[in-house]
N, C-alpha and C. Protein backbone atom coordinates (compact mmCIF):
# COMPACT_ATOMS: atom_id res chain seq x y z
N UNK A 1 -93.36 46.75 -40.53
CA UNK A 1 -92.86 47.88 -41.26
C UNK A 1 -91.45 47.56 -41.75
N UNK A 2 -91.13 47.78 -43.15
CA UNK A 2 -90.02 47.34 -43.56
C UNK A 2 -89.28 48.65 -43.94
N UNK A 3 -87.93 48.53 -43.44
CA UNK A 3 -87.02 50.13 -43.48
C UNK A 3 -85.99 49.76 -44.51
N UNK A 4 -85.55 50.95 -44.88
CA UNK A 4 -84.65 50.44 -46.26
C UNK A 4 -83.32 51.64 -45.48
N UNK A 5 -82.16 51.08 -45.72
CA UNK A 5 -81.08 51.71 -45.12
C UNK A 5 -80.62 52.39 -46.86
N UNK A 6 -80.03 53.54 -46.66
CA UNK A 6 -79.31 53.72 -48.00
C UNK A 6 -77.90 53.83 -47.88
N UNK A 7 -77.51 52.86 -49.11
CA UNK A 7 -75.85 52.25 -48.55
C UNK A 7 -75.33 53.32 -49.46
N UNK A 8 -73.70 53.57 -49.42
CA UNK A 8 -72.81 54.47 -49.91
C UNK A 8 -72.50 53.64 -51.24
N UNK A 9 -72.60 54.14 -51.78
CA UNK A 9 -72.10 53.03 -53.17
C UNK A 9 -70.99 54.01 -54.08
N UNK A 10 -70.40 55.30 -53.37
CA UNK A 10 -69.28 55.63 -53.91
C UNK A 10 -67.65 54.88 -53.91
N UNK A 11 -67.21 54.68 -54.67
CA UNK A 11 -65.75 54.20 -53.81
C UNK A 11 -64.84 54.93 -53.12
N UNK A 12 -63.72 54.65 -52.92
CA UNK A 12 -63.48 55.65 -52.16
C UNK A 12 -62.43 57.09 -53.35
N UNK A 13 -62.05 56.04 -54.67
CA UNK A 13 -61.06 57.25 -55.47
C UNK A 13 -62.61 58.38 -56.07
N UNK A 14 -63.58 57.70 -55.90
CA UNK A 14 -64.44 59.11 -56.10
C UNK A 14 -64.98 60.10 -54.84
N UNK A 15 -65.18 59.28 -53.62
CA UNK A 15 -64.25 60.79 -52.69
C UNK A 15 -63.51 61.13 -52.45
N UNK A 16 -62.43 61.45 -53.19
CA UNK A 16 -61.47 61.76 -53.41
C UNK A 16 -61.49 62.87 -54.31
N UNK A 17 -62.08 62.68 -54.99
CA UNK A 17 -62.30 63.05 -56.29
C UNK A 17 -62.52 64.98 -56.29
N UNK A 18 -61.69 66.06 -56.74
CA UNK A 18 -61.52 67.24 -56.83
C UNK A 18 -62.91 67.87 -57.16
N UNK A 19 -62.94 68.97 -56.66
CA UNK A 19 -64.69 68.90 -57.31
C UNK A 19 -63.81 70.39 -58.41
N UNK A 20 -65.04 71.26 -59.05
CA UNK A 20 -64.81 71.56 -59.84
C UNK A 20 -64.50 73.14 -59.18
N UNK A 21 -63.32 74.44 -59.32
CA UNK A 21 -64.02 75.28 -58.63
C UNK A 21 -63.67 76.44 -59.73
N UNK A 22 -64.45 77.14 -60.20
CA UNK A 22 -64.18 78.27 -61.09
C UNK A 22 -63.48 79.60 -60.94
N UNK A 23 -63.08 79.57 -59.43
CA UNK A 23 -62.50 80.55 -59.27
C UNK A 23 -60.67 80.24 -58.80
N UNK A 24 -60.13 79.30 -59.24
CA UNK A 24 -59.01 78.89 -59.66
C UNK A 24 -58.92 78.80 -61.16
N UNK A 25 -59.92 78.88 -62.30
CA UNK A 25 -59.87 79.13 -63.31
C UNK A 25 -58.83 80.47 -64.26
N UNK A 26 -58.16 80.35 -65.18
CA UNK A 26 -57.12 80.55 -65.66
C UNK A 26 -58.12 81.79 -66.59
N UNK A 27 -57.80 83.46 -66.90
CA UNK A 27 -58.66 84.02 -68.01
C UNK A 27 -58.41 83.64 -69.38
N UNK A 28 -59.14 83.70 -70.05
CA UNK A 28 -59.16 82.95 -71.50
C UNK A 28 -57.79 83.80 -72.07
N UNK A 29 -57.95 84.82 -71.84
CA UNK A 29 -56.34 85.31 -72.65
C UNK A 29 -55.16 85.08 -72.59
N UNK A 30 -55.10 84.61 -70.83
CA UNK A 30 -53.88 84.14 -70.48
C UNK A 30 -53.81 82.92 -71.13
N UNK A 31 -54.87 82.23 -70.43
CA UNK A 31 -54.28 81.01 -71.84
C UNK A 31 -54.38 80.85 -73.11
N UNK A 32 -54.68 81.54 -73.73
CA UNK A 32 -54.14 81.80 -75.68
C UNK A 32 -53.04 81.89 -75.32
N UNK A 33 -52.67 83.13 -74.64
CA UNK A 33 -50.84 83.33 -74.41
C UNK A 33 -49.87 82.16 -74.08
N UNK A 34 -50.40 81.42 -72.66
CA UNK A 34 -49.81 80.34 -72.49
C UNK A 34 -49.74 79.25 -73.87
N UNK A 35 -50.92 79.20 -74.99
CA UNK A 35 -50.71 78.25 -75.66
C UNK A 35 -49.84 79.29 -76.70
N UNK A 36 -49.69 79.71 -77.18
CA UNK A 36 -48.98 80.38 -78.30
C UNK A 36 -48.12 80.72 -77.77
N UNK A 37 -47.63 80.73 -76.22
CA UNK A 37 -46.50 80.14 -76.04
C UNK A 37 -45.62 79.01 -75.84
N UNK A 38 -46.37 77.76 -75.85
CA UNK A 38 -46.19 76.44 -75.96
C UNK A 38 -46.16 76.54 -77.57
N UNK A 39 -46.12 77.03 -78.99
CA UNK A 39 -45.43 77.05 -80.28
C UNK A 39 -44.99 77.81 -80.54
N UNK A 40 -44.11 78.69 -80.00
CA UNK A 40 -43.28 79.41 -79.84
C UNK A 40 -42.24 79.66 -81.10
N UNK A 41 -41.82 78.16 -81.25
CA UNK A 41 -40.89 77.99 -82.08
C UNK A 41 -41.41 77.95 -83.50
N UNK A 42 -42.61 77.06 -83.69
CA UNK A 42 -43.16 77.30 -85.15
C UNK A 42 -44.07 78.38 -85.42
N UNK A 43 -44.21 79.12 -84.30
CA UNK A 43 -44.52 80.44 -84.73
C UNK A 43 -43.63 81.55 -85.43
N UNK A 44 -42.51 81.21 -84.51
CA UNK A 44 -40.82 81.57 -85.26
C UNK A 44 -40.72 81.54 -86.78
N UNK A 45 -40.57 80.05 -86.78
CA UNK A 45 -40.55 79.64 -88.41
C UNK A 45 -41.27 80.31 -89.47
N UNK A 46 -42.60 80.47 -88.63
CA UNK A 46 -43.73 80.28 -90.09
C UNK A 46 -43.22 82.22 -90.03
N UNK A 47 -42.77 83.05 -89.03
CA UNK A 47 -42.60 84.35 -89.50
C UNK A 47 -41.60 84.60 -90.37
N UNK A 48 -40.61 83.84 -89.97
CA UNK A 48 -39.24 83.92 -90.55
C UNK A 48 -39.66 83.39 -92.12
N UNK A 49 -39.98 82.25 -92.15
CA UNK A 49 -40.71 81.75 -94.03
C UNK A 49 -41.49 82.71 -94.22
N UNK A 50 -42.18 83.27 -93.99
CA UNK A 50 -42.73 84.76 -94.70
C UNK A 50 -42.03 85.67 -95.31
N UNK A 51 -40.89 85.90 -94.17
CA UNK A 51 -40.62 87.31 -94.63
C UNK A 51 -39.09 86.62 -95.77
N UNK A 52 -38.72 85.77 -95.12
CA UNK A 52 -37.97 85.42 -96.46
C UNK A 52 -38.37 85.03 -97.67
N UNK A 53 -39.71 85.06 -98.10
CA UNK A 53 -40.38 84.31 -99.11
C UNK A 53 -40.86 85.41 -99.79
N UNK A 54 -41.01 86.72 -99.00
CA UNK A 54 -41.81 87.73 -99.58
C UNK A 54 -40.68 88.78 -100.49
N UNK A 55 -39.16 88.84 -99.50
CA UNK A 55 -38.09 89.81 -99.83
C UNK A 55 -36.95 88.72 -100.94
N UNK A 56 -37.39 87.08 -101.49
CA UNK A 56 -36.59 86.51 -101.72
C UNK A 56 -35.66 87.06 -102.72
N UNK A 57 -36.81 87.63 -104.19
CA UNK A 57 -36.25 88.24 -105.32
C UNK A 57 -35.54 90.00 -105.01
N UNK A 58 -35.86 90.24 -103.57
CA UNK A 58 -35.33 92.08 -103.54
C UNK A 58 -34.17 92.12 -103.44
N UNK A 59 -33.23 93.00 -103.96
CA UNK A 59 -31.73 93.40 -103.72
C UNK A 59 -31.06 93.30 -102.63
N UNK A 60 -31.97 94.03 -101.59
CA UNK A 60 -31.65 94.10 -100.36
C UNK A 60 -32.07 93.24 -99.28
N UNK A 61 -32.94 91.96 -100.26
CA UNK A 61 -33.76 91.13 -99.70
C UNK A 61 -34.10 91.93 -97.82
N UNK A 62 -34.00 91.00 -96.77
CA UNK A 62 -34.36 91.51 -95.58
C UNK A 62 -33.91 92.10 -95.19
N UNK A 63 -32.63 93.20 -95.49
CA UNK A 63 -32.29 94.26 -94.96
C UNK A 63 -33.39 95.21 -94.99
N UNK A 64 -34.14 95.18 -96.61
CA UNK A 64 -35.41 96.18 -96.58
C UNK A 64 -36.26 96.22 -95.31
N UNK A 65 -36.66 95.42 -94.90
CA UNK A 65 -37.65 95.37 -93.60
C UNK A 65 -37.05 96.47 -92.43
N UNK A 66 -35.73 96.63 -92.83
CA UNK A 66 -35.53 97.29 -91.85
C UNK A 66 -34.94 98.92 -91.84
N UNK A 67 -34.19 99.08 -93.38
CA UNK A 67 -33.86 100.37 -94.07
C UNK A 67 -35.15 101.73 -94.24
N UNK A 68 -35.91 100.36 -94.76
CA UNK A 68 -37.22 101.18 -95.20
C UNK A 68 -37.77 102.31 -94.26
N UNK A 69 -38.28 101.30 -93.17
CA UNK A 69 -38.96 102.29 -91.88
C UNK A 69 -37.92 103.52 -91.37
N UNK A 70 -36.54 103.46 -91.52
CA UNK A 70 -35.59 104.22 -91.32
C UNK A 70 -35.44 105.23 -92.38
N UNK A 71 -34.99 105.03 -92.93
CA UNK A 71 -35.41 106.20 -94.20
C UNK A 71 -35.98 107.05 -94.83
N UNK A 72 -37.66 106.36 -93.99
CA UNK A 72 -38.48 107.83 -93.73
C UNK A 72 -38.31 108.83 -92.97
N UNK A 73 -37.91 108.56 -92.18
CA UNK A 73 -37.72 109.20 -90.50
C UNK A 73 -37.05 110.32 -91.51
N UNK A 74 -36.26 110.27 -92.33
CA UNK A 74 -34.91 111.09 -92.81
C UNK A 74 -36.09 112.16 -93.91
């Protein structure tokens, strides 16, 4: 009768190896937030080039953005 042993043929950095667990998982919103807070800054920009691009030709250029909403109130 011939017996067959079954050898380990993992190494050892794959037991090691993290397994996967879903409940350390991050909610999808938080991380949009976390990433749109990692561009932070060219999110900055691209608002700031808007609104200067939109008020470039107005009198009051970007003061309007802010007179306007005030002025109703009145």
């Amino acid at each position: 009768m011939v017996r067959f042993s079954v050898v380990n043929t993992r190494t050892v950095s794959e037991k090691t190896k993290p397994l996967y667990d879903s409940s350390k998982r991050v909610s999808p919103a938080i991380a949009e937030l976390k990433e749109i807070g990692n561009y932070r800054h060219l999110l900055a920009q691209l608002i700031r080039r808007d609104i200067l691009t939109r008020y470039k030709r107005s009198f009051l250029g970007v003061a309007w953005t802010m007179l306007n909403p005030w002025e109703q109130c009145w």
